[in-house]
N, C-alpha and C. Protein backbone atom coordinates (compact mmCIF):
# COMPACT_ATOMS: atom_id res chain seq x y z
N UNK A 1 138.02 42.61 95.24
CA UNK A 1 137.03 43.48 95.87
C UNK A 1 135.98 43.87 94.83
N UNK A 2 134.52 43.84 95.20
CA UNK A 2 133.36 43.82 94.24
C UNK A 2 133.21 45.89 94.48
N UNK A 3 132.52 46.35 93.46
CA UNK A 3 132.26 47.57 93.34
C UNK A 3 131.92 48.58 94.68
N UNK A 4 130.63 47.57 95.31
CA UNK A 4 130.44 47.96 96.69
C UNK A 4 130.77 47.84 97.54
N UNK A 5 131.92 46.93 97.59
CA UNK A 5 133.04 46.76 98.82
C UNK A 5 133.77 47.74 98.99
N UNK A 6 134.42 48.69 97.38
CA UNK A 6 134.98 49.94 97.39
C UNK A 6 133.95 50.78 97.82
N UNK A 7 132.59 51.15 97.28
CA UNK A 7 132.00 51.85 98.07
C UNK A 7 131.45 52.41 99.50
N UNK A 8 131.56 51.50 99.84
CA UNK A 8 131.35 50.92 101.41
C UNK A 8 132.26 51.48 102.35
N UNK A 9 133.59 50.86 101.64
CA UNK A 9 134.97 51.61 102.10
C UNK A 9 135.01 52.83 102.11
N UNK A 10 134.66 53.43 100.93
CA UNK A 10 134.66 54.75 100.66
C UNK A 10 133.64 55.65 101.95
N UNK A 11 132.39 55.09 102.09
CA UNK A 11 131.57 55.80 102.77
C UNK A 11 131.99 55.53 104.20
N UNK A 12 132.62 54.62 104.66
CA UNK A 12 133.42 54.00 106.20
C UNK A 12 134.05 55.13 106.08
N UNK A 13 135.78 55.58 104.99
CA UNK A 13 136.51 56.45 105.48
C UNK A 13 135.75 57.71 105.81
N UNK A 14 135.08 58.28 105.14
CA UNK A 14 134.51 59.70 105.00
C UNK A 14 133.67 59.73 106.54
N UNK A 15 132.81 58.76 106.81
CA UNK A 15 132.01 58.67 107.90
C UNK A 15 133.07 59.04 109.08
N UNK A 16 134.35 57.77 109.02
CA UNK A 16 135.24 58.44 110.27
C UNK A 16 135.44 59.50 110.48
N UNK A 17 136.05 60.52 108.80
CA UNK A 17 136.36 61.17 109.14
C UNK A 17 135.80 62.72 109.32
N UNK A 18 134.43 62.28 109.13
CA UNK A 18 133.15 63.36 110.12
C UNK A 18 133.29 63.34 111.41
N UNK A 19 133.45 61.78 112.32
CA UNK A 19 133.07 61.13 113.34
C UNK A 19 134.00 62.59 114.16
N UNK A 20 135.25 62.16 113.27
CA UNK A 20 136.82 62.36 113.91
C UNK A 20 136.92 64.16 114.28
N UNK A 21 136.15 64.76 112.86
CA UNK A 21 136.23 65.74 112.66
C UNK A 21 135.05 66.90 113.77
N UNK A 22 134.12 66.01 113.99
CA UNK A 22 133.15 66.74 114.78
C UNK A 22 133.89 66.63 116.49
N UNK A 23 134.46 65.36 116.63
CA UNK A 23 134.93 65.44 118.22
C UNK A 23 135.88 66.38 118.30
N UNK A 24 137.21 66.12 117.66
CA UNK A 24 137.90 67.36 117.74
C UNK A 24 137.95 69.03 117.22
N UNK A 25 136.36 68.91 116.54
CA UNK A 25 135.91 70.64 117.09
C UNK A 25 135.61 70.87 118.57
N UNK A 26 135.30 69.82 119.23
CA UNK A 26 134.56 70.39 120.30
C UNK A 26 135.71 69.79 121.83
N UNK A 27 136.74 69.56 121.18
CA UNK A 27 137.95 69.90 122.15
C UNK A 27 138.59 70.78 121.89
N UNK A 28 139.27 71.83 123.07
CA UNK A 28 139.96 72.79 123.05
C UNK A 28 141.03 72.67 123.24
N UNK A 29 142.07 73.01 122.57
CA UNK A 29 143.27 73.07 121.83
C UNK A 29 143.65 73.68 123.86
N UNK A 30 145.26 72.87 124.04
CA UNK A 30 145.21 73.63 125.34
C UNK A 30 146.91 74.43 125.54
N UNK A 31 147.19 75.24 123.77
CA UNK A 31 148.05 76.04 124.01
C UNK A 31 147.51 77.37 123.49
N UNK A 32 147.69 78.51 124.72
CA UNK A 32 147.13 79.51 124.33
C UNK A 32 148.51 80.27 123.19
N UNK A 33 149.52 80.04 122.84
CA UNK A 33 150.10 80.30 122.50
C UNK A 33 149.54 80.06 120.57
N UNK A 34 148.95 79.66 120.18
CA UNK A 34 148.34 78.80 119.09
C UNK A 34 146.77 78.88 119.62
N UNK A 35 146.04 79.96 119.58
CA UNK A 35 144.35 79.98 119.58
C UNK A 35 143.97 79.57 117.94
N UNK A 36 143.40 78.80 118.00
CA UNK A 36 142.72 78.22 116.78
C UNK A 36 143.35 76.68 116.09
N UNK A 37 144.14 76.48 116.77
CA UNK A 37 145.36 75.38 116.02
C UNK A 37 144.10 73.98 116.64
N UNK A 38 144.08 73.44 116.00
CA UNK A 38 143.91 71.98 115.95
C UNK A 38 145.12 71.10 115.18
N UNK A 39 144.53 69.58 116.06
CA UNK A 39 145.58 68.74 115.54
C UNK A 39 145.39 68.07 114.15
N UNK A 40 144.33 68.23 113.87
CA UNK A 40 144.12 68.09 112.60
C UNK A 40 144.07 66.18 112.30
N UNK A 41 143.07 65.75 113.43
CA UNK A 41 142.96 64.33 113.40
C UNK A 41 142.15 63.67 112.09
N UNK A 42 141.53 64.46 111.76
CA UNK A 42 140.93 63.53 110.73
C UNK A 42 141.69 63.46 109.47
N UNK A 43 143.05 64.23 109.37
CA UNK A 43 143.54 64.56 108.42
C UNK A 43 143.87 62.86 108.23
N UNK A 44 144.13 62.33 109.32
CA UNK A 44 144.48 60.30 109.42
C UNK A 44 143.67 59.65 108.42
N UNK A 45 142.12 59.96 108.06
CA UNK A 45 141.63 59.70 107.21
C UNK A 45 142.12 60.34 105.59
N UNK A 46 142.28 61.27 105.63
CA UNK A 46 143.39 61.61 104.09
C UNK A 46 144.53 60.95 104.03
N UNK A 47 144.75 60.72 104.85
CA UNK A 47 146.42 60.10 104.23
C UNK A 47 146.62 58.82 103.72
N UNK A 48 145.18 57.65 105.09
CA UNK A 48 144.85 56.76 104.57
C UNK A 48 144.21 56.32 103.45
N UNK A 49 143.24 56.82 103.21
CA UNK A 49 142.51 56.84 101.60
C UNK A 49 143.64 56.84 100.68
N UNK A 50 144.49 57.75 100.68
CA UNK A 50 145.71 58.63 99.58
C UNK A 50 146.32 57.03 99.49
N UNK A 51 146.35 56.71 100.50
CA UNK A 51 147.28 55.12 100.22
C UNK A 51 146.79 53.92 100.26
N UNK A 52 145.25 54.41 100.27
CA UNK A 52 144.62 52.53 99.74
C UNK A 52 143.66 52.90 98.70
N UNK A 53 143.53 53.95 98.49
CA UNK A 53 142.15 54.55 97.07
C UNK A 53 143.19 55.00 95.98
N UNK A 54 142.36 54.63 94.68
CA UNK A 54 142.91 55.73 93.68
C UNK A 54 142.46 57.23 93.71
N UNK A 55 143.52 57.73 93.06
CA UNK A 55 143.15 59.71 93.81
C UNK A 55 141.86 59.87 93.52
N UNK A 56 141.32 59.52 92.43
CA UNK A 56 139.61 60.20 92.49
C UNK A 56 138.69 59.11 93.60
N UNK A 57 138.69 58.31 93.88
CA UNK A 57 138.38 58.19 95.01
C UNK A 57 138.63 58.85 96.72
N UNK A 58 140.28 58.65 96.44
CA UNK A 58 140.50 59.44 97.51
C UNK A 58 140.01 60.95 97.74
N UNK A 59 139.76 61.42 96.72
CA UNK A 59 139.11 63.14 96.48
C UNK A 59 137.99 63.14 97.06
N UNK A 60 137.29 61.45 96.51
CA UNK A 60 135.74 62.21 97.19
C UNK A 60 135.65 61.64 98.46
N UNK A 61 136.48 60.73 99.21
CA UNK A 61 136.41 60.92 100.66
C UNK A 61 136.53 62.37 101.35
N UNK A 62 137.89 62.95 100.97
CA UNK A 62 137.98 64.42 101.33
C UNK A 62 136.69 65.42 100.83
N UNK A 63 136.01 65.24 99.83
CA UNK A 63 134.93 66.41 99.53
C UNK A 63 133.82 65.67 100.23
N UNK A 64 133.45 64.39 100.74
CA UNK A 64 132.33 64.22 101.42
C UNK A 64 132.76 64.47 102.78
N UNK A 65 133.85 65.02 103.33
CA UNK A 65 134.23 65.10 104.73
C UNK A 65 133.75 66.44 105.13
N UNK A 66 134.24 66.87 104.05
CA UNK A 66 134.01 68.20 104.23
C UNK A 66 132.83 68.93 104.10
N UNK A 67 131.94 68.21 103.27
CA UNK A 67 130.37 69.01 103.21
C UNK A 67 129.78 68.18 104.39
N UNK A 68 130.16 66.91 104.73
CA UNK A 68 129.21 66.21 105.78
C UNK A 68 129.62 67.09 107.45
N UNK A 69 130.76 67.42 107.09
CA UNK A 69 131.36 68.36 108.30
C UNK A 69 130.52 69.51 108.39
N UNK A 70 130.22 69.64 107.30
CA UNK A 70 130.31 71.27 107.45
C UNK A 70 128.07 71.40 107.70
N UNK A 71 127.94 70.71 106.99
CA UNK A 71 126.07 69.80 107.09
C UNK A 71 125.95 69.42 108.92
N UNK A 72 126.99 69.21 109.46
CA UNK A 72 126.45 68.52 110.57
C UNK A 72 126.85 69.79 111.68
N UNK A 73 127.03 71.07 111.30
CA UNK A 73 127.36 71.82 112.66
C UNK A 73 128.16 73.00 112.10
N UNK A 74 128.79 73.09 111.03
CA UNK A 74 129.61 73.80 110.64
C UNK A 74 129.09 75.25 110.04
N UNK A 75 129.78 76.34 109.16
CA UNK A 75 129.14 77.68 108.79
C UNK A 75 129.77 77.45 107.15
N UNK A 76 129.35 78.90 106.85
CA UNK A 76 130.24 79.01 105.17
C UNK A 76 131.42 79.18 106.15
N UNK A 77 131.68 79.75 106.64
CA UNK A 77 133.32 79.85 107.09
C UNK A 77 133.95 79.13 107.56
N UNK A 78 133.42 78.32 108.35
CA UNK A 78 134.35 76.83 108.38
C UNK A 78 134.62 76.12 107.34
N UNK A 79 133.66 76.34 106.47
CA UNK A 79 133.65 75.48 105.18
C UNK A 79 134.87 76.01 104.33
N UNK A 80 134.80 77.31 104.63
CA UNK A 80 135.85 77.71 103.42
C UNK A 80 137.63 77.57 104.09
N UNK A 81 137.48 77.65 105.20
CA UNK A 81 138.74 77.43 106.11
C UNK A 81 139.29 75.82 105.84
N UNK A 82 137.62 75.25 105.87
CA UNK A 82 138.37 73.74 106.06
C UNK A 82 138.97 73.54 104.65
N UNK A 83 138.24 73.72 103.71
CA UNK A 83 137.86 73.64 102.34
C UNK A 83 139.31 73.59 101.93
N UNK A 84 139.77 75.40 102.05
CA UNK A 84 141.14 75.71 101.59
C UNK A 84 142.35 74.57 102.48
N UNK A 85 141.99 74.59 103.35
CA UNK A 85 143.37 73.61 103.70
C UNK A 85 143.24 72.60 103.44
N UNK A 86 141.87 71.42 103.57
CA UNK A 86 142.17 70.30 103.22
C UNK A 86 142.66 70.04 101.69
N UNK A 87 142.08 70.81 100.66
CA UNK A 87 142.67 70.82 99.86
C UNK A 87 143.60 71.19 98.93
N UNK A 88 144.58 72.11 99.62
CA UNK A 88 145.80 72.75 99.80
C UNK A 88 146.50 71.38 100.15
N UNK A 89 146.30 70.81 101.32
CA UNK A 89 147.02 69.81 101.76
C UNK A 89 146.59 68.73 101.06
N UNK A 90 145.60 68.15 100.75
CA UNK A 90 145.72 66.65 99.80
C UNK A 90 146.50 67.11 98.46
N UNK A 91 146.17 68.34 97.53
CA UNK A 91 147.51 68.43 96.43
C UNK A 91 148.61 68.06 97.23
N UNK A 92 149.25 69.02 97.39
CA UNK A 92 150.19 68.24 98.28
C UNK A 92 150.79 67.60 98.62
N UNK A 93 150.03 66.94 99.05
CA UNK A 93 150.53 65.60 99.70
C UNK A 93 150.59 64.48 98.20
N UNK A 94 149.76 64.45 97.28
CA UNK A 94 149.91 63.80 96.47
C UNK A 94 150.79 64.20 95.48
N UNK A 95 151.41 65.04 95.50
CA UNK A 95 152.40 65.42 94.80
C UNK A 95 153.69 64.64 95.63
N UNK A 96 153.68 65.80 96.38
CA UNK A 96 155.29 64.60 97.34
C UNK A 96 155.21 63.46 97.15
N UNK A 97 153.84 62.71 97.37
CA UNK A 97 153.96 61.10 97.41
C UNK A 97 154.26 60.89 95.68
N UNK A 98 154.19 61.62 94.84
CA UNK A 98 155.48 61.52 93.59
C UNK A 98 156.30 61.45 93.64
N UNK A 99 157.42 61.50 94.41
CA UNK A 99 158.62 61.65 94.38
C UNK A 99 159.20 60.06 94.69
N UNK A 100 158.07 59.43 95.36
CA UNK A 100 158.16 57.62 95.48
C UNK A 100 159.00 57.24 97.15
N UNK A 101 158.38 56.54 96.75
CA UNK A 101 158.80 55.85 98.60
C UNK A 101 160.61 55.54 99.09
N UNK A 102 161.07 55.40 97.94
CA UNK A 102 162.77 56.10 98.43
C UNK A 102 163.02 56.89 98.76
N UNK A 103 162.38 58.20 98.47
CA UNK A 103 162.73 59.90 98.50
C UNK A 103 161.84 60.03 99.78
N UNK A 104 160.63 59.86 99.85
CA UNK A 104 159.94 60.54 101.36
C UNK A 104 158.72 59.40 101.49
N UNK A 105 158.47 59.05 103.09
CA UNK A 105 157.48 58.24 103.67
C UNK A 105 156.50 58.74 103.75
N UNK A 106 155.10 57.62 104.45
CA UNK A 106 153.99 58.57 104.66
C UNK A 106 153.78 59.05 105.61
N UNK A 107 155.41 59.38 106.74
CA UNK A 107 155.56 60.02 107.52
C UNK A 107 155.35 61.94 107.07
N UNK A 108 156.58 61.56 106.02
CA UNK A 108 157.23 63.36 105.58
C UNK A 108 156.08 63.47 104.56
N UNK A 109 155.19 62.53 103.99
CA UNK A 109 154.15 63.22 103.03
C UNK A 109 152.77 63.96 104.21
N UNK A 110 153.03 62.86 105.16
CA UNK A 110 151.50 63.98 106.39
C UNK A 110 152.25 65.14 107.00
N UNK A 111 152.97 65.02 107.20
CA UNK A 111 153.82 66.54 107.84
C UNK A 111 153.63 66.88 106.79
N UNK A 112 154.14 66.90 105.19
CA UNK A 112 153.84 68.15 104.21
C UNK A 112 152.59 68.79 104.52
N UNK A 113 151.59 66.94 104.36
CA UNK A 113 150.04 67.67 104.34
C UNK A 113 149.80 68.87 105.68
N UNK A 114 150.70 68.59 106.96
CA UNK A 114 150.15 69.34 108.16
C UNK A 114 150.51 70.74 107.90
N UNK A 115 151.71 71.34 107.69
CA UNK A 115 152.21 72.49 106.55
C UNK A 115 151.17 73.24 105.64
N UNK A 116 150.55 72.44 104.83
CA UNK A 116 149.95 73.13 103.61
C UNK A 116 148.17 73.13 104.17
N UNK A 117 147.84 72.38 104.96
CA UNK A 117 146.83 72.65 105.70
C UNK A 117 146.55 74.13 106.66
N UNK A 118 147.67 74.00 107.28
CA UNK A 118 147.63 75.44 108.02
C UNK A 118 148.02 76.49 107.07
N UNK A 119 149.25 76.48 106.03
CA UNK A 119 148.95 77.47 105.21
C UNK A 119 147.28 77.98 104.22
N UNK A 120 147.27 76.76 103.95
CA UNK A 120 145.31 77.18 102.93
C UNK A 120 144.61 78.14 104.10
N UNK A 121 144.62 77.96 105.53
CA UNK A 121 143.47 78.35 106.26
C UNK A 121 144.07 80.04 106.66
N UNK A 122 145.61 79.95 106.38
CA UNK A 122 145.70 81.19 106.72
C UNK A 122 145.64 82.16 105.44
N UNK A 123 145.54 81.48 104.09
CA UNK A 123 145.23 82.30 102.90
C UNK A 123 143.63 82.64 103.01
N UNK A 124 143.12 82.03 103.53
CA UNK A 124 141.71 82.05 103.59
C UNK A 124 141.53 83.64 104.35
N UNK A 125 142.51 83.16 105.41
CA UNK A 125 142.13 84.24 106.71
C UNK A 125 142.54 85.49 106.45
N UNK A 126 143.55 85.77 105.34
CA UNK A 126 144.48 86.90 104.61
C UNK A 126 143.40 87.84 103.94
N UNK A 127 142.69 86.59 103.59
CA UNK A 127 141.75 87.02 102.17
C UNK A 127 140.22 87.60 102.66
N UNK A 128 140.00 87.25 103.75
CA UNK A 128 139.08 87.70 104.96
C UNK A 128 139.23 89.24 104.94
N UNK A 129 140.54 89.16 105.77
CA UNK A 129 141.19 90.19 106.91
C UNK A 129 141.47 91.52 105.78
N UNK A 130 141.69 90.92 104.90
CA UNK A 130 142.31 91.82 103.78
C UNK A 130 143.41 92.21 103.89
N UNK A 131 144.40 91.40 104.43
CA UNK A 131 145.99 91.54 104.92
C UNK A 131 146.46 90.61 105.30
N UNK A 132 148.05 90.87 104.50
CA UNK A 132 148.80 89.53 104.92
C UNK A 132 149.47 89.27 106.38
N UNK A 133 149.03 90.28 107.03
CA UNK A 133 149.90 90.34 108.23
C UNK A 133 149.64 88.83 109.16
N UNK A 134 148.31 88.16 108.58
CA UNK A 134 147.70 87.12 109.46
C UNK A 134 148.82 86.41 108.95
N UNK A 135 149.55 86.17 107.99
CA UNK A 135 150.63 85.34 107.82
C UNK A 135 151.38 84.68 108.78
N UNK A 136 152.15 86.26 109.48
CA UNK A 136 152.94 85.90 110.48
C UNK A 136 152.70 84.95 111.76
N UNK A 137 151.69 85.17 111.33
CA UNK A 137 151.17 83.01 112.49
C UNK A 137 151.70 81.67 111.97
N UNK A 138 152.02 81.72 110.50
CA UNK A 138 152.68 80.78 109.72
C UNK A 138 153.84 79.72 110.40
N UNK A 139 154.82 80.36 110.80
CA UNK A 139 155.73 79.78 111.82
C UNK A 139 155.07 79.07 112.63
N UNK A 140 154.19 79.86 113.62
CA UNK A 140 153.94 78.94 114.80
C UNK A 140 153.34 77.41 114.42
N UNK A 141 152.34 78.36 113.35
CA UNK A 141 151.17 76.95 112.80
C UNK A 141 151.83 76.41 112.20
N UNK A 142 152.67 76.24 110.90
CA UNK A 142 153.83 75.45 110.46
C UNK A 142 154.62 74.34 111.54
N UNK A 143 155.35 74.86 112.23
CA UNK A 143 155.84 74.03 113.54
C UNK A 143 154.59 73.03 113.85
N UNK A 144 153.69 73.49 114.51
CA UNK A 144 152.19 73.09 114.89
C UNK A 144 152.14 71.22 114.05
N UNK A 145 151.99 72.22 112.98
CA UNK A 145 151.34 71.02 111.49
C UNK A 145 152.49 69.96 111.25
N UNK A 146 153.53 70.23 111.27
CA UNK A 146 154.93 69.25 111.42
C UNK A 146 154.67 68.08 112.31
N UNK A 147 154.80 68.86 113.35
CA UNK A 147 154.27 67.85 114.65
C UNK A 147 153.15 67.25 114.57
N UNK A 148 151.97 67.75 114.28
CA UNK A 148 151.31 66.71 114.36
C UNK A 148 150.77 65.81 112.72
N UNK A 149 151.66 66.44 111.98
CA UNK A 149 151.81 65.71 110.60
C UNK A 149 152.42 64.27 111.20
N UNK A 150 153.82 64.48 111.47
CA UNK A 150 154.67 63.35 112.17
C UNK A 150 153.46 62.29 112.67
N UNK A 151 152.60 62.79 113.86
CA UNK A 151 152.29 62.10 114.83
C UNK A 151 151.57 61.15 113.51
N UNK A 152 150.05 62.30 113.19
CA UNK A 152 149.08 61.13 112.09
C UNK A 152 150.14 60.34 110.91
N UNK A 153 151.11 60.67 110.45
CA UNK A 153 151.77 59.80 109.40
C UNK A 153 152.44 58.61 110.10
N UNK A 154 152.44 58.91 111.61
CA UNK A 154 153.15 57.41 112.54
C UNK A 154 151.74 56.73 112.02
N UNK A 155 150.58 57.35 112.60
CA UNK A 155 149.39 56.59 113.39
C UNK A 155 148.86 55.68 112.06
N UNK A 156 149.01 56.66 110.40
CA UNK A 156 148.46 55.63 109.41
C UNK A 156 149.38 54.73 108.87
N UNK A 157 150.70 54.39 109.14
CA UNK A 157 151.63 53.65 109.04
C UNK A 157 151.12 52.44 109.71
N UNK A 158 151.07 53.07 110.79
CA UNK A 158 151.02 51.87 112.44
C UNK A 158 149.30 50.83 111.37
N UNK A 159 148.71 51.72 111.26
CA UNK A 159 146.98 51.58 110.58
C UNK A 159 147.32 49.99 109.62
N UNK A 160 147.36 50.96 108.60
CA UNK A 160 147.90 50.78 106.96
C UNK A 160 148.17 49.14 106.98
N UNK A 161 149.72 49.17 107.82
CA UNK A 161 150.30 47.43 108.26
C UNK A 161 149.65 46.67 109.07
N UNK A 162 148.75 47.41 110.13
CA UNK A 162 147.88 45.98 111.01
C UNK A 162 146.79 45.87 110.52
N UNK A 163 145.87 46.43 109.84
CA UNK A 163 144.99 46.33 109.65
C UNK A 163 144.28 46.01 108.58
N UNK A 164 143.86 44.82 108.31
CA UNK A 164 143.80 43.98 106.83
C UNK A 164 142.84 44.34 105.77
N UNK A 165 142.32 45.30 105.89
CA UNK A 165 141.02 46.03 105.53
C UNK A 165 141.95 46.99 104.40
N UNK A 166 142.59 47.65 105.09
CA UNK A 166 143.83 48.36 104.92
C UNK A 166 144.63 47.81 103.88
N UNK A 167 145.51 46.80 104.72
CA UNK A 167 146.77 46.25 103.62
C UNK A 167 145.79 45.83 102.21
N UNK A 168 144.51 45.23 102.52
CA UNK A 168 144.17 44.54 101.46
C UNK A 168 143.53 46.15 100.01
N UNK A 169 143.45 46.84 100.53
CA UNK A 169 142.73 47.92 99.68
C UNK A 169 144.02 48.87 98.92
N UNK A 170 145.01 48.68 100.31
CA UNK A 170 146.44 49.10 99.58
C UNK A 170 146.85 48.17 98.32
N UNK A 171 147.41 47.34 98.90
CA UNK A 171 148.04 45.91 97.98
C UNK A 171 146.94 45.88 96.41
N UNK A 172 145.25 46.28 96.50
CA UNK A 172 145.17 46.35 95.59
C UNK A 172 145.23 47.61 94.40
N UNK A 173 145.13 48.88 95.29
CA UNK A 173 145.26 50.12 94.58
C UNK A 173 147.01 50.17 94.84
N UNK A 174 147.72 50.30 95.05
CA UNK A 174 149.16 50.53 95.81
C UNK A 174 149.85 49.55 96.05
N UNK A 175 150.21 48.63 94.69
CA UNK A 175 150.84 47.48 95.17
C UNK A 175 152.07 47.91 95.13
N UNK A 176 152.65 48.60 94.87
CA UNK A 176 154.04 48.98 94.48
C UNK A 176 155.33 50.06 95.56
N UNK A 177 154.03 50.37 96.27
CA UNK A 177 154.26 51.47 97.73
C UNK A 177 154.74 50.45 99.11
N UNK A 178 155.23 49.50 99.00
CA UNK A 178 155.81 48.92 100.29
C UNK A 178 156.55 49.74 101.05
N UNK A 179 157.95 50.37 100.32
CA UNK A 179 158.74 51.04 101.21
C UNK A 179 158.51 52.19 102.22
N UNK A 180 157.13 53.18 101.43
CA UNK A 180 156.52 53.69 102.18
C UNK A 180 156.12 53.42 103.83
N UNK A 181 155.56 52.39 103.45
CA UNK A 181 155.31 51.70 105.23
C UNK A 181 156.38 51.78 105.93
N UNK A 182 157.53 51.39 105.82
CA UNK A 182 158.42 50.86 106.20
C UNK A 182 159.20 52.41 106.98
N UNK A 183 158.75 53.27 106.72
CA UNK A 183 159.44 54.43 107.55
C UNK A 183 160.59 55.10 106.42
N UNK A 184 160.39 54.87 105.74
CA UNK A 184 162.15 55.09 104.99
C UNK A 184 162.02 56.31 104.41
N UNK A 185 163.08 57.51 104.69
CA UNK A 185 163.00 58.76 104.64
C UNK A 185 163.76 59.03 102.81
C-alpha cells in the first residue's frame, strides 16, 4: 500500500464515520427508559481503524470524527460529550486489545469500548451538573453500551473478514491478530 492509499483510507474511515454519526443523531432512540442513549454506530468505525491502522492513525480517524461531527451540526457540548467518551473509550479499548486475542475478541474489546463511552459522557455530565448523582444512570447506560458494544464488535468482525479493503489493511498493520476475528473469548 502507497502513502495515499493509507490516506485515502484514513479519510474513507473518518468520512463514514461523520456519515454514520450525523444519521444516528437524527434518529430517536425508542426507549424512554434510557433518554439520551444512542447506539453508538459509528463507534464501528473505531474499532475498525483500531484493527487495520496503527494507533496514531487510528487516533486521527477518531479526532477527525469528532471535529467533522461536531463542524457539521454539532455545539461545544456535544463536542465535549462526544469528545469525553470517544476517547475514554478508544483508551480503552486499546488497552484491552493488550491483553491479545487469546484473552478477549473484538467482540469483548467494543463492549469495553460501549462501557467507557457511556461512562466519559456521564463524567462530562457530573462535571456540568456539579454532582455525581448523574452517575446513577451508569447501570442503565452500562447495560445499554454492552449490548450494543456486542452488536458493533459482531458487525466489525463480520466487516474486517469479508471485506478485502479490510483484511488487506489488517494483514498489513495487524498481521499477528487472526484469533481476534475468529470470536475467541
Amino acid at each position: 500500500m502507497t502513502r495515499n492509499q493509507k490516506i485515502v483510507y484514513i479519510a474513507l474511515l473518518a468520512a463514514q464515520g461523520v456519515v454514520i454519526g450525523l444519521i444516528e443523531r437524527s434518529i430517536p432512540f425508542p426507549f424512554a427508559f434510557a433518554p439520551g442513549a444512542k447506539l453508538g454506530l459509528a463507534n464501528l468505525i473505531t474499532i475498525i481503524s483500531i484493527f487495520t491502522l496503527p494507533v496514531k492513525d487510528s487516533f486521527t480517524v477518531v479526532w477527525m470524527r469528532l471535529l467533522l461531527t461536531t463542524l457539521l451540526g454539532g455545539t461545544l457540548s456535544t463536542f465535549m460529550y462526544s469528545c469525553a467518551g470517544a476517547l475514554l473509550s478508544y483508551v480503552g479499548m486499546l488497552a484491552v486489545k493488550q491483553l491479545g486475542p487469546k484473552r478477549v475478541s473484538i467482540i469483548g474489546i467494543s463492549a469495553t469500548g460501549g462501557i467507557l463511552h457511556n461512562l466519559g459522557q456521564l463524567m462530562i455530565a457530573s462535571w456540568i451538573a456539579q454532582t455525581w448523582t448523574v452517575m446513577l444512570y451508569l447501570p442503565v447506560l452500562a447495560f445499554l453500551g454492552i449490548l450494543s458494544g456486542i452488536a458493533i464488535g459482531i458487525a466489525a468482525n463480520y466487516l474486517i473478514e469479508h471485506v478485502q479493503t479490510l483484511r488487506d489493511f489488517k494483514a498489513m498493520y495487524h498481521p499477528f491478530s487472526d484469533h481476534h476475528m475468529k470470536g475467541e473469548s
